[in-house]
Protein backbone atom coordinates (compact mmCIF):
# COMPACT_ATOMS: atom_id res chain seq x y z
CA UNK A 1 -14.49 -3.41 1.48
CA UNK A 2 -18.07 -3.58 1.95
CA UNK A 3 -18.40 -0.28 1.92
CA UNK A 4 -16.96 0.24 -1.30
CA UNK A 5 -19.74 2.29 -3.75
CA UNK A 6 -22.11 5.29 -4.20
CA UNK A 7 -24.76 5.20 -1.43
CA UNK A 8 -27.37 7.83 -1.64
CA UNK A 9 -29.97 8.58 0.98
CA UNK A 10 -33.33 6.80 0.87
CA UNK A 11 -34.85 7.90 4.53
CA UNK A 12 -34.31 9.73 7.54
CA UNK A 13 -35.49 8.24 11.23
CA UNK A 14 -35.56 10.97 13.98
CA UNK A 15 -32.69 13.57 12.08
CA UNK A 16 -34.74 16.41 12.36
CA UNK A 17 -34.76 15.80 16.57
CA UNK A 18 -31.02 14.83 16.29
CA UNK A 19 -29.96 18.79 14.31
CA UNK A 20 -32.06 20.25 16.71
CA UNK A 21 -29.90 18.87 19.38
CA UNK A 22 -27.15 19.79 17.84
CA UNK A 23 -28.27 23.27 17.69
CA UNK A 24 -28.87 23.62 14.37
CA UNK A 25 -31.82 26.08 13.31
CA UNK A 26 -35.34 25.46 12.27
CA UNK A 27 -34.88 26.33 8.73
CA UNK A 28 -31.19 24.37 8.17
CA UNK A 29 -32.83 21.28 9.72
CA UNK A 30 -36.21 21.63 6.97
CA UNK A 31 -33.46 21.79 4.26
CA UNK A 32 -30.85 19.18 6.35
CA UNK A 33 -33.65 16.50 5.93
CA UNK A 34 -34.09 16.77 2.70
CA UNK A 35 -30.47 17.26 1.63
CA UNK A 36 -30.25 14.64 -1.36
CA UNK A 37 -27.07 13.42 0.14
CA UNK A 38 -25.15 10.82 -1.79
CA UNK A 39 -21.69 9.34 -0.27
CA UNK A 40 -19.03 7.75 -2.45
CA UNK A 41 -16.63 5.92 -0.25
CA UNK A 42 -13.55 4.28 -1.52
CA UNK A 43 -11.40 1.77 1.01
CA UNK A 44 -7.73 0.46 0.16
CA UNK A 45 -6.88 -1.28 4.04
CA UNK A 46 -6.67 1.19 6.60
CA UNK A 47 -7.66 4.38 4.43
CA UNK A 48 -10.72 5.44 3.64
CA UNK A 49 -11.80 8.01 0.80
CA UNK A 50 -15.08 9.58 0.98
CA UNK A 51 -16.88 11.72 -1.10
CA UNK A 52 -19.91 12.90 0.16
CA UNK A 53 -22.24 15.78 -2.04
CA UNK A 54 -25.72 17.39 -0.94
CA UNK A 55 -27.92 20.33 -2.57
CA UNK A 56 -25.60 22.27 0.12
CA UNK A 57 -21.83 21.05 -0.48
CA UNK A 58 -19.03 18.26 -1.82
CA UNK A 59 -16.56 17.62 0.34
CA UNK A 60 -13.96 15.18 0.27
CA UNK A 61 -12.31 13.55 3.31
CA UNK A 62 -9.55 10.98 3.32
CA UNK A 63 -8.75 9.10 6.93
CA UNK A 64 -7.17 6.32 8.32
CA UNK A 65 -8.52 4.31 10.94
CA UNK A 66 -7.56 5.33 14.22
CA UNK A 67 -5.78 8.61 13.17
CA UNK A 68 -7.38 11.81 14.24
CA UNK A 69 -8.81 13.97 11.17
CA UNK A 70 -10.69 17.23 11.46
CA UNK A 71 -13.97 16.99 10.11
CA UNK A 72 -16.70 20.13 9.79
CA UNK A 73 -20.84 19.48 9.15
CA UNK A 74 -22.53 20.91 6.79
CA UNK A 75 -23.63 23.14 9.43
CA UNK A 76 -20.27 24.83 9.97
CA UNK A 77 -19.89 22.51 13.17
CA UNK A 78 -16.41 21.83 13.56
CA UNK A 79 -15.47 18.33 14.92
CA UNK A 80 -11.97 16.37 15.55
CA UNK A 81 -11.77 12.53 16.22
CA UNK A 82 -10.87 9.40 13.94
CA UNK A 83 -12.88 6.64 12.69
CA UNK A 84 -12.29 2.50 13.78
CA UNK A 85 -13.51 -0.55 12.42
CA UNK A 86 -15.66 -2.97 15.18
CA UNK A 87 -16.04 -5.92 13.57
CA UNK A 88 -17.74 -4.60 10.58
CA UNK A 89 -19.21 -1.72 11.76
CA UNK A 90 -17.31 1.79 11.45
CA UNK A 91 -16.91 3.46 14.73
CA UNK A 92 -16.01 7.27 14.82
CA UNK A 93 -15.98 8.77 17.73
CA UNK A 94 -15.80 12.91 17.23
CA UNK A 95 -15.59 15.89 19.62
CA UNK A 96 -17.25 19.16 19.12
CA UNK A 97 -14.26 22.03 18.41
CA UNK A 98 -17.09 24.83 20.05
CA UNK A 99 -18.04 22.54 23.36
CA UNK A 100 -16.30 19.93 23.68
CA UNK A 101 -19.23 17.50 23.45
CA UNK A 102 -18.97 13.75 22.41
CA UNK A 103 -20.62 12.94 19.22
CA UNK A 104 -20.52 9.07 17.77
CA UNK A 105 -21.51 8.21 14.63
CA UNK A 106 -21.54 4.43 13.28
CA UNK A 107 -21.74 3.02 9.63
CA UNK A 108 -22.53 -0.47 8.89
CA UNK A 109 -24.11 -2.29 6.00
CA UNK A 110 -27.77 -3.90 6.99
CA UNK A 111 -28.95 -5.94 4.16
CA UNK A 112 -28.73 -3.81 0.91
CA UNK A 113 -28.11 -0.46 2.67
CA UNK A 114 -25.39 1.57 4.81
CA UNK A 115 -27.44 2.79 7.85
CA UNK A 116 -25.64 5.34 9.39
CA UNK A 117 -26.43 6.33 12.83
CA UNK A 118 -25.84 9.49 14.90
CA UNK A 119 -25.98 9.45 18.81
CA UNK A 120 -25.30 12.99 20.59
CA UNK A 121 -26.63 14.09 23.56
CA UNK A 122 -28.54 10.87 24.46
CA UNK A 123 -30.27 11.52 21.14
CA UNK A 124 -29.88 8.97 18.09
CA UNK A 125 -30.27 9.19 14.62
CA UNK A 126 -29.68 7.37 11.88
CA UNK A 127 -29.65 7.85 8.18
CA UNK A 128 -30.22 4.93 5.44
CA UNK A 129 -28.37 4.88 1.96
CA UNK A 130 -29.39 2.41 -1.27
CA UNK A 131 -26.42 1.93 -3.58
CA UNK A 132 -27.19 4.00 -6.22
């Protein structure tokens, strides 16, 4: 229930290298960095409500852990996998609809922030929130 709150972003740490991975263009990934995204997550056991809004989008997602969901970016990347708990770490492991590449993402609270981190391609980025 850690999670439990409204985290909004406070610092990025190599996302602009990560969306260019990803293939996202020059001008999305000036604007992706500076996105003003705030997450709201919600947990009762197993399922997990999250609300996350940006200058580009709100979108909510409900999912239980270890059921498959379908998931798109704010890119228009489409993506299908499920989320896990590891200890306390979230684990969601994701496949891209258009390529079939792996993407893993991980959330876990460090201190006083969720750091979420984003590994595709042998690139990693992560993302850290302040309750707010």
């Amino acid at each position: 229930m850690a999670f439990n709150g409204t985290w909004k972003i406070d610092r990025n740490e190599n996302y602009e290298k990560f969306m260019e991975v990803m293939g996202i263009n020059v001008m999305k990934r000036k604007l992706g960095a500076h996105d003003n995204l705030k997450i709201t997550i919600q947990q009762d056991g197993n399922k997990f409500t999250v609300k996350e809004s940006s200058n580009f989008r709100t979108v909510d997602i409900e999912f239980t852990l270890g059921v498959n969901f379908e998931y798109s970016l704010a890119d228009g990347t489409e993506l299908t996998g499920s989320w896990n708990m590891e200890g306390n770490k979230l684990v969601g492991a994701f496949t891209r609809k258009d390529n079939g590449k792996a993407l893993t993402a991980y959330r876990e609270i460090v201190g006083d922030e969720l750091v979420q981190t984003y590994v595709y391609e042998g690139v990693e980025a992560k993302r850290f929130f302040k309750r707010g």
